[in-house]
C-alpha atoms as a PDB file:
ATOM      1  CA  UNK A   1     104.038 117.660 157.935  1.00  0.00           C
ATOM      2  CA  UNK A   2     103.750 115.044 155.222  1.00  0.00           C
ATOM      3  CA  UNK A   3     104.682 112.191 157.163  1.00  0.00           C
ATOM      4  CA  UNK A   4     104.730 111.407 160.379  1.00  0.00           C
ATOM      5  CA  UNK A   5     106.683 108.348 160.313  1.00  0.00           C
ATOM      6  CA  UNK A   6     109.737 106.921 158.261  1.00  0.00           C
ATOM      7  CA  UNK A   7     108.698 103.212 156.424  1.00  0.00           C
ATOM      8  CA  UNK A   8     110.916 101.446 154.539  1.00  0.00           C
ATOM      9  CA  UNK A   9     109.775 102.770 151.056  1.00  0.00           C
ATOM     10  CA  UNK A  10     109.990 106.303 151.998  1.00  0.00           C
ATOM     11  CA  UNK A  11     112.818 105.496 153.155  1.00  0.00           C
ATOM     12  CA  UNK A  12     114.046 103.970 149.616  1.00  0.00           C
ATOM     13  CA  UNK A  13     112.451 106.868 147.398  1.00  0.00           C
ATOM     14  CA  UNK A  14     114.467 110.111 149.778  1.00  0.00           C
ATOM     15  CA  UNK A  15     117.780 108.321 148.996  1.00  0.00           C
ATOM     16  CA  UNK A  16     117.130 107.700 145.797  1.00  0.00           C
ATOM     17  CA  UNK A  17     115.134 110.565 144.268  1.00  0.00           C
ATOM     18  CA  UNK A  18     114.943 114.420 144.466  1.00  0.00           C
ATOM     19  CA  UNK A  19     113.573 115.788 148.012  1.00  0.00           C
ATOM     20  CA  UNK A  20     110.749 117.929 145.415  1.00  0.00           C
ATOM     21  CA  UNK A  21     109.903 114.428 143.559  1.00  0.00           C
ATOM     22  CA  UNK A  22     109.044 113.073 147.058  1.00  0.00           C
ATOM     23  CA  UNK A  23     107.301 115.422 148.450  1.00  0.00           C
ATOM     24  CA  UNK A  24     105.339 115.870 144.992  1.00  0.00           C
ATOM     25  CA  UNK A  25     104.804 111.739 145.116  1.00  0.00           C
ATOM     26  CA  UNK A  26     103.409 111.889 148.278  1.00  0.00           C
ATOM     27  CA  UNK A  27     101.027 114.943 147.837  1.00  0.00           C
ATOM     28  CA  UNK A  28      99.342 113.558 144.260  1.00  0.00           C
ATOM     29  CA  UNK A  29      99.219 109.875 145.021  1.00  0.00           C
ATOM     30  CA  UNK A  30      98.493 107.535 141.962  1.00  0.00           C
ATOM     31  CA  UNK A  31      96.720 104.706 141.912  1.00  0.00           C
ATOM     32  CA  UNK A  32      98.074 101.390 142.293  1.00  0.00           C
ATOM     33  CA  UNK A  33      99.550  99.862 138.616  1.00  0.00           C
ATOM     34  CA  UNK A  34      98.371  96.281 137.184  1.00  0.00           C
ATOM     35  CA  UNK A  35     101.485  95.439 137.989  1.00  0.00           C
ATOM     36  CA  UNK A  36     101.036  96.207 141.772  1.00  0.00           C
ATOM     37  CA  UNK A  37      97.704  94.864 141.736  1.00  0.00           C
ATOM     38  CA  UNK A  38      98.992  91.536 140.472  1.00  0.00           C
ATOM     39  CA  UNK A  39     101.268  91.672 143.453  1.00  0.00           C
ATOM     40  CA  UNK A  40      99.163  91.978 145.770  1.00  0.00           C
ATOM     41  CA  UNK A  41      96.600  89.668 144.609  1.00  0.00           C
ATOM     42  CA  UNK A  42      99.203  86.918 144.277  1.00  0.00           C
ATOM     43  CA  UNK A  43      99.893  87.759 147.794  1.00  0.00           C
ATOM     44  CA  UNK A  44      96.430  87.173 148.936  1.00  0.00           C
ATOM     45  CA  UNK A  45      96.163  83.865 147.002  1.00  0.00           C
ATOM     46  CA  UNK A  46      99.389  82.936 149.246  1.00  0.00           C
ATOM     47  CA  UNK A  47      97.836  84.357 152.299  1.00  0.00           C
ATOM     48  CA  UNK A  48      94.811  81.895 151.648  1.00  0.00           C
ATOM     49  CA  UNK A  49      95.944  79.141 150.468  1.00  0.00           C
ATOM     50  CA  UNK A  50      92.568  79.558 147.701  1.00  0.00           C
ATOM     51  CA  UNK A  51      91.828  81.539 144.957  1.00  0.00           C
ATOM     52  CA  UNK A  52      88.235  80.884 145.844  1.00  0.00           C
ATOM     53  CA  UNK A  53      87.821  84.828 146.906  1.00  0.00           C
ATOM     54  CA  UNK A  54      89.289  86.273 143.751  1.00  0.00           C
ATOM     55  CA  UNK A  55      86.398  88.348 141.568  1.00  0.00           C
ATOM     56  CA  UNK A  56      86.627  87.510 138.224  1.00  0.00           C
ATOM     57  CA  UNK A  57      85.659  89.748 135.489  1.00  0.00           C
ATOM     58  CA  UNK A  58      85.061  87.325 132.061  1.00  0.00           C
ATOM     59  CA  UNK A  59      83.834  89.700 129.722  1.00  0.00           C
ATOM     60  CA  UNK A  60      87.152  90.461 128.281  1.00  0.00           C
ATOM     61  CA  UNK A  61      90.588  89.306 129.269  1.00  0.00           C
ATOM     62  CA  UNK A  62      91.403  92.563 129.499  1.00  0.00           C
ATOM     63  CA  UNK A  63      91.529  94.710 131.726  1.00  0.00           C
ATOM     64  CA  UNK A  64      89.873  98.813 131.094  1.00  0.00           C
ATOM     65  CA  UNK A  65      87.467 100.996 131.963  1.00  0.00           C
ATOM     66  CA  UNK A  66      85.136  98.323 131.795  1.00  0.00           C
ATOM     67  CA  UNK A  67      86.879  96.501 133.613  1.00  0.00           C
ATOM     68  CA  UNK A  68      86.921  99.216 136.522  1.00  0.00           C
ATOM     69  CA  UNK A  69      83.606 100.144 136.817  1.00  0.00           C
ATOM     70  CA  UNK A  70      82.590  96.574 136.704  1.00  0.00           C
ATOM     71  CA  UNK A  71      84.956  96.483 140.295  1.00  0.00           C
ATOM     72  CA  UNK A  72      83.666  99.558 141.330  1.00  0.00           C
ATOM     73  CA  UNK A  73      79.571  99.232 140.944  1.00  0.00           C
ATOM     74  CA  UNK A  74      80.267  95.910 142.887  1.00  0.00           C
ATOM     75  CA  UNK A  75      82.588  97.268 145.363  1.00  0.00           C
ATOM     76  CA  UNK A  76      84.695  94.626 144.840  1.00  0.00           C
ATOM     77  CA  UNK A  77      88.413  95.457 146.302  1.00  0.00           C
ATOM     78  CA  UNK A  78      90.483  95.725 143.545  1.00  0.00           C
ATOM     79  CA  UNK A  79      93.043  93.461 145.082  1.00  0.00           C
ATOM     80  CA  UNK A  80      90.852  90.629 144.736  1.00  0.00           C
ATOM     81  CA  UNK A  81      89.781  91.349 141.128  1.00  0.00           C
ATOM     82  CA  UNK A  82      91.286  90.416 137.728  1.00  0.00           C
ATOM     83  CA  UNK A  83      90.929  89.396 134.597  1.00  0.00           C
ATOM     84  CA  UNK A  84      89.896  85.890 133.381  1.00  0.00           C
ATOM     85  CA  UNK A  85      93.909  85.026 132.122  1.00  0.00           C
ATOM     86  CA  UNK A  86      94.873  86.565 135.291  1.00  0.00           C
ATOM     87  CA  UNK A  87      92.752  84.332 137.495  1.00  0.00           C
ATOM     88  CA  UNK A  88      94.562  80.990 136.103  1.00  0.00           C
ATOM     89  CA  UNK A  89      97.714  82.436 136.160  1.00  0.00           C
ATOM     90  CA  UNK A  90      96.801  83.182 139.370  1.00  0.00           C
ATOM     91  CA  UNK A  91      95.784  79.308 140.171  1.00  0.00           C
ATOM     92  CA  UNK A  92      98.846  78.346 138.235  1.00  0.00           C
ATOM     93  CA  UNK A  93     100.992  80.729 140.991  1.00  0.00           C
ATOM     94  CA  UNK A  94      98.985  78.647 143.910  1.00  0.00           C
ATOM     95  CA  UNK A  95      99.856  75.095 142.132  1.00  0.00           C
ATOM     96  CA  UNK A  96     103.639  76.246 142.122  1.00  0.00           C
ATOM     97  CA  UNK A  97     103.783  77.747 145.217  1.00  0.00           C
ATOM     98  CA  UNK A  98     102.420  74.647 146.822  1.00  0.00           C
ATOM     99  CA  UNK A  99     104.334  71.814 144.568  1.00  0.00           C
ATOM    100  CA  UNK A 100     107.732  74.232 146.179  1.00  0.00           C
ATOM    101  CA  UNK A 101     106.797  73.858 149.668  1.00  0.00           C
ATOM    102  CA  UNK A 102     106.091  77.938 150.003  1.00  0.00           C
ATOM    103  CA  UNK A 103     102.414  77.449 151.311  1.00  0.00           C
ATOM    104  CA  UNK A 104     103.577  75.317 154.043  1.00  0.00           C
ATOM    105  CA  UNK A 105     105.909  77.876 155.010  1.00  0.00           C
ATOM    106  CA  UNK A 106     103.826  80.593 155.485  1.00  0.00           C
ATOM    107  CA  UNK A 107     100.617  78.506 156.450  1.00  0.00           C
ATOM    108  CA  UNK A 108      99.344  79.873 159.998  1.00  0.00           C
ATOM    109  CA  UNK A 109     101.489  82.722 160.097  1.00  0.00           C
ATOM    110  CA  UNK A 110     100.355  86.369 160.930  1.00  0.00           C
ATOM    111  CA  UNK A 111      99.405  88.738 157.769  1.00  0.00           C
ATOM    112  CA  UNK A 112     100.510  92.034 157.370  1.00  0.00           C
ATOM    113  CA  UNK A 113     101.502  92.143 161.031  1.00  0.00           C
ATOM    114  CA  UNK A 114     102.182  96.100 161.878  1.00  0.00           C
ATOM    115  CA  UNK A 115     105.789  96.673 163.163  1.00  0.00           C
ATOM    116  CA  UNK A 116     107.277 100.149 164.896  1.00  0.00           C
ATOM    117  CA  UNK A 117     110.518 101.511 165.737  1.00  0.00           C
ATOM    118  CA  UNK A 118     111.766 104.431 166.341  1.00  0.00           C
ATOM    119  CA  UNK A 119     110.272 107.287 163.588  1.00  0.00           C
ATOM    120  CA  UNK A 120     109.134 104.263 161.714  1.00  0.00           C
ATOM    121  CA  UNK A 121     107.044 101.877 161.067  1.00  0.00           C
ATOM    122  CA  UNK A 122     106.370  98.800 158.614  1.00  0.00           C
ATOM    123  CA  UNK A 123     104.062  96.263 157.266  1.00  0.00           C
ATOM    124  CA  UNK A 124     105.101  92.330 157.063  1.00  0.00           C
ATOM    125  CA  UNK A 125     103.518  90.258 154.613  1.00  0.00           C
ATOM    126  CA  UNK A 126     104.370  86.923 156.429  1.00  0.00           C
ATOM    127  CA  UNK A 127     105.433  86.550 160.040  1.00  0.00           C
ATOM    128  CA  UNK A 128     105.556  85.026 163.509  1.00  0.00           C
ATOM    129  CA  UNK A 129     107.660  85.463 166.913  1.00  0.00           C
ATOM    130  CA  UNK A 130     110.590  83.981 165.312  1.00  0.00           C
ATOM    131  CA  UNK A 131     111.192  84.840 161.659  1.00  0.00           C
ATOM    132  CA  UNK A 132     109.585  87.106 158.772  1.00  0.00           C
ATOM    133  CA  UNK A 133     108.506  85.879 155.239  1.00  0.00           C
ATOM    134  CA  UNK A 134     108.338  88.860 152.640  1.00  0.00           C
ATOM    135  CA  UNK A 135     107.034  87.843 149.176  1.00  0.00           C
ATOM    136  CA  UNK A 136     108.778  89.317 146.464  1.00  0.00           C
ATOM    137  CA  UNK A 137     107.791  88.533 142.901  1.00  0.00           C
ATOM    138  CA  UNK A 138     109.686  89.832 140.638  1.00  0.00           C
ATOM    139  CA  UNK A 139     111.233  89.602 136.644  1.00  0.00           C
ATOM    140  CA  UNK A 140     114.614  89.617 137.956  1.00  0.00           C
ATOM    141  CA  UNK A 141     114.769  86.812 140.203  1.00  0.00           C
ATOM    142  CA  UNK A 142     117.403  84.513 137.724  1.00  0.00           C
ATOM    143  CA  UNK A 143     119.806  83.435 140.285  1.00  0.00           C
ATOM    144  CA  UNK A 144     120.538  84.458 144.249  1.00  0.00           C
ATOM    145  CA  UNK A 145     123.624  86.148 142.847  1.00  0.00           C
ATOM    146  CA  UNK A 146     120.787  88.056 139.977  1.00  0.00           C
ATOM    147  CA  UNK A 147     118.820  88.912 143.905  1.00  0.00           C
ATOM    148  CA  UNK A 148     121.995  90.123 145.273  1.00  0.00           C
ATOM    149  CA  UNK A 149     122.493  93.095 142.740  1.00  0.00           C
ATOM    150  CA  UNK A 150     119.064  93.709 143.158  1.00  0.00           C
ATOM    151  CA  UNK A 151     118.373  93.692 146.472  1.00  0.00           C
ATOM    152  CA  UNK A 152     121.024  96.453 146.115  1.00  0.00           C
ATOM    153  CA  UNK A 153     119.483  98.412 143.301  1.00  0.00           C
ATOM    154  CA  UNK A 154     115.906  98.712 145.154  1.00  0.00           C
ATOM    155  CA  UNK A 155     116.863  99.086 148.671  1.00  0.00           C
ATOM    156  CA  UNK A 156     115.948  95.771 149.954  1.00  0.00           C
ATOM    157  CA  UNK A 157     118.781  96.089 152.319  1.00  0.00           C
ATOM    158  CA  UNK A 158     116.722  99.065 154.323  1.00  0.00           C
ATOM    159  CA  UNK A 159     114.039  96.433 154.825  1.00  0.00           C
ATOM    160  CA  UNK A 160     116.048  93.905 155.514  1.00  0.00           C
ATOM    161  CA  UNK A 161     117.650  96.360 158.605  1.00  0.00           C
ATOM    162  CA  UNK A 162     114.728  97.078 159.694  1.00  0.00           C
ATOM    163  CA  UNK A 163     113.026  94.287 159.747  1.00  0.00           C
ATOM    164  CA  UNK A 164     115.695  92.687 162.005  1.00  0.00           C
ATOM    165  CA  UNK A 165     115.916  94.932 164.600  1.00  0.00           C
ATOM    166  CA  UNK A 166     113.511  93.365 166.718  1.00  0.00           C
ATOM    167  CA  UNK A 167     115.618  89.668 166.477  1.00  0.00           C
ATOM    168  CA  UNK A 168     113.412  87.737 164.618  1.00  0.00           C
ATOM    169  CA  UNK A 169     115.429  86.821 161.194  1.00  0.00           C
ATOM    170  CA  UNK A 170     114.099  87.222 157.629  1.00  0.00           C
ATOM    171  CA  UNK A 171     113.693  85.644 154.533  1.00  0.00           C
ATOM    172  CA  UNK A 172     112.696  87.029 151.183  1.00  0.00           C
ATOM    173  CA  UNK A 173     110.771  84.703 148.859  1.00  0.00           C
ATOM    174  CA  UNK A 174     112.124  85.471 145.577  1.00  0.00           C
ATOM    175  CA  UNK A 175     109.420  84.238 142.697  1.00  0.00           C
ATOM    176  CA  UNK A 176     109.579  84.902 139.264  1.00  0.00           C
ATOM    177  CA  UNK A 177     106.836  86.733 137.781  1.00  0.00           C
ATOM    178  CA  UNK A 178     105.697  84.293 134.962  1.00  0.00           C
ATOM    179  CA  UNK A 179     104.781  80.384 134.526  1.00  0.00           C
ATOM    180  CA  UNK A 180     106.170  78.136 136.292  1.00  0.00           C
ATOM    181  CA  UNK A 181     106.923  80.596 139.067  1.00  0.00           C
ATOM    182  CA  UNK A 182     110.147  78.845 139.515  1.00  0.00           C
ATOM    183  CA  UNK A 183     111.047  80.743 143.472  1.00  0.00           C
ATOM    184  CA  UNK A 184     113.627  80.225 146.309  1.00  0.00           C
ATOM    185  CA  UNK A 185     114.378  81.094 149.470  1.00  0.00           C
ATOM    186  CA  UNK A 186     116.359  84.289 149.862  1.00  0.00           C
ATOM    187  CA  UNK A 187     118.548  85.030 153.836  1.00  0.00           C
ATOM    188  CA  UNK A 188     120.257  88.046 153.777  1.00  0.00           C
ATOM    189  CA  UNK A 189     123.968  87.968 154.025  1.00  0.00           C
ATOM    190  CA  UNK A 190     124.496  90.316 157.633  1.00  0.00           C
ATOM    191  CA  UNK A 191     126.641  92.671 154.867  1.00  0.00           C
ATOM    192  CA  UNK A 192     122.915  93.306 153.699  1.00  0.00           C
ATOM    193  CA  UNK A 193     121.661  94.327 157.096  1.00  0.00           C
ATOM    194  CA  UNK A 194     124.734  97.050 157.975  1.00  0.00           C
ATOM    195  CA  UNK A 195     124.223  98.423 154.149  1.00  0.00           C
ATOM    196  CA  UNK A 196     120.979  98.875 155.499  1.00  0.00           C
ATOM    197  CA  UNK A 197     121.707 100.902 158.454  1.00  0.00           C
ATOM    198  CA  UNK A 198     123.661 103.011 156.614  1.00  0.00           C
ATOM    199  CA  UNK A 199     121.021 103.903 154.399  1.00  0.00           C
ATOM    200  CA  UNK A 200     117.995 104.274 156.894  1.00  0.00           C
ATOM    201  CA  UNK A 201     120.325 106.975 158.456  1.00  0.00           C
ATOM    202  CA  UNK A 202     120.719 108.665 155.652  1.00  0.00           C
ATOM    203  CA  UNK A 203     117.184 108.883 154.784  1.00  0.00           C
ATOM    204  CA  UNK A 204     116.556 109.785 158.384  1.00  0.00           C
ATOM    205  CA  UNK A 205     118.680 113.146 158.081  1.00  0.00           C
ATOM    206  CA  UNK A 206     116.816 113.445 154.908  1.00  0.00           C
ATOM    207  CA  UNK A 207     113.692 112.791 156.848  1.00  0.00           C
ATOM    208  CA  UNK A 208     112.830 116.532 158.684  1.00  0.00           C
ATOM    209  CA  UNK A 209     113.951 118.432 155.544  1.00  0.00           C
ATOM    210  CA  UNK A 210     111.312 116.599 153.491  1.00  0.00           C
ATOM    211  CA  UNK A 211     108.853 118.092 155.892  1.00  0.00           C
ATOM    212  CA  UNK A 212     110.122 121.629 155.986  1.00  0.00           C
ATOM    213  CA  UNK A 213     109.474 121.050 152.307  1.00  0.00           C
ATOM    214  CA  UNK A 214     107.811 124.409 151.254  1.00  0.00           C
ATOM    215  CA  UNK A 215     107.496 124.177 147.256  1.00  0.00           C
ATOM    216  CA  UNK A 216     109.840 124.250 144.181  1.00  0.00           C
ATOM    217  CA  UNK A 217     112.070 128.150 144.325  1.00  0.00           C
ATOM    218  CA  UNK A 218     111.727 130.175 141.129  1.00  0.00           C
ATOM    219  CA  UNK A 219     113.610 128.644 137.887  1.00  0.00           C
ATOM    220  CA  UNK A 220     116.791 129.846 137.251  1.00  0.00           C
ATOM    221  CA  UNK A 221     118.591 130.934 134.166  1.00  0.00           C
ATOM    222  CA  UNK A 222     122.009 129.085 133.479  1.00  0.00           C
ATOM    223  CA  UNK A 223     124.682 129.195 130.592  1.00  0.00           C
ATOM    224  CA  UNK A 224     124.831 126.073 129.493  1.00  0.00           C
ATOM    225  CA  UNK A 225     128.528 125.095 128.469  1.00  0.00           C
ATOM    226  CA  UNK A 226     129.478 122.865 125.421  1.00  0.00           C
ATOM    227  CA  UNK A 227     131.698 119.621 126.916  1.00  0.00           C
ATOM    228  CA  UNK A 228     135.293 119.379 126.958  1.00  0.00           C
ATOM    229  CA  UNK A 229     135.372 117.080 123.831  1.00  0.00           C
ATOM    230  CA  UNK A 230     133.059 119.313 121.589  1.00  0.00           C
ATOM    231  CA  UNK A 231     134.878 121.183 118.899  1.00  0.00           C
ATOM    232  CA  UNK A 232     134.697 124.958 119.145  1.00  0.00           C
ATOM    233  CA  UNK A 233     132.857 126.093 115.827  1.00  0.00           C
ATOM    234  CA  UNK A 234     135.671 128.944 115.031  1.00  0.00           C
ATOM    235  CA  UNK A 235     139.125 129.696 114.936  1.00  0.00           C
ATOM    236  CA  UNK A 236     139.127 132.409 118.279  1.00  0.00           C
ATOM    237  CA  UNK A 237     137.280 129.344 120.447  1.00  0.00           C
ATOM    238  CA  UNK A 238     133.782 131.732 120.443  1.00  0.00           C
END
């Protein structure tokens, strides 16, 4: 079995990518990009209301394999560590998020409270008994009508389902990715929530084949046939 539970990104990747690209995903894990690690680390600087925790590597304002072994003979977590321009735009993130009332909001909540359901389960950056703050930042936020298509394009919708379920309501906050971290408050429309539905159940059918997954079958051998609008290269259409 490769997983035991459905969570909302596994959900997202089996209705959006081949059952074999899964599977292979899940088997030969990567590492977490810079651009993930900026995520998260942004998210931590919310969760504390300080960048006072963050490791800062100054020898270069870049990051390397320097940069990781430097993180690694410390055993710093690599959530907490960045570069030196990372660590002001990371204090520059805190200044906005503040000056936009966001720290209030999520001030005192729980962190990465642990939700299940049935044949899921999910992780919730922001919450407490009556509503659910997830943190998105992103270089599409523009407009809420810019969110809309993309809460669309990446599955947000799933989450947004199953984050529900249990009553509490949620919001997405919606934060551009670069200075002045201009951000607002996203509630998703209850269209959002039955897309959702409809696509958790999909990826739940999709769910027990992705464990019966067994390996790629032999390659096969095709014709490969010109398309309609190609001229044929002779008079007898050969």
């Amino acid at each position: 079995m490769l997983k035991e539970r459905l969570s909302y990104s596994l959900a997202k990747n089996l209705i959006s990518k081949p059952i074999a690209r899964v599977a292979y995903d899940i088997l030969n894990p990567t590492s977490t990009s810079n651009a993930g690690h900026n995520g998260n680390r942004l998210e931590q600087v919310l969760r504390s209301g300080s960048t006072e925790e963050l490791m800062v590597w100054t020898d270069t304002k870049t990051r390397g394999i320097k940069f990781e072994k430097w993180a690694k003979e410390k055993d710093y977590p690599l959530e907490l560590c960045c570069t030196e321009n990372e660590y002001h735009e990371a204090c520059s993130f805190l200044k906005s998020m503040a000056s936009q009332g966001i720290c209030s909001l999520v001030r005192g909540m729980d962190y990465q409270e642990h939700i299940e359901g049935d044949g899921w389960h999910g992780y919730l950056d922001f919450s407490n008994s009556e509503i659910i703050y997830d943190l998105k930042v992103t270089s599409k936020a523009g407009t809420p009508d810019d969110w809309a298509k993309t809460v669309l394009n990446m599955h947000y919708d799933i989450q947004a389902y199953l984050y529900t379920l249990d009553g509490r309501e949620l919001r997405w906050i919606v934060v551009d990715d670069s200075a002045p971290f201009p951000a607002f408050i996203g509630e998703p429309h209850y269209d959002f929530i039955e897309s959702g539905r409809q696509k958790f159940e999909k990826a739940r059918k999709l769910f027990p084949i992705l464990n019966d997954y067994k390996g790629l079958e032999k390659a096969k051998q095709v014709l490969i046939n010109p398309p309609p609008w190609l001229k044929l290269s002779n008079d007898i259409g050969e």
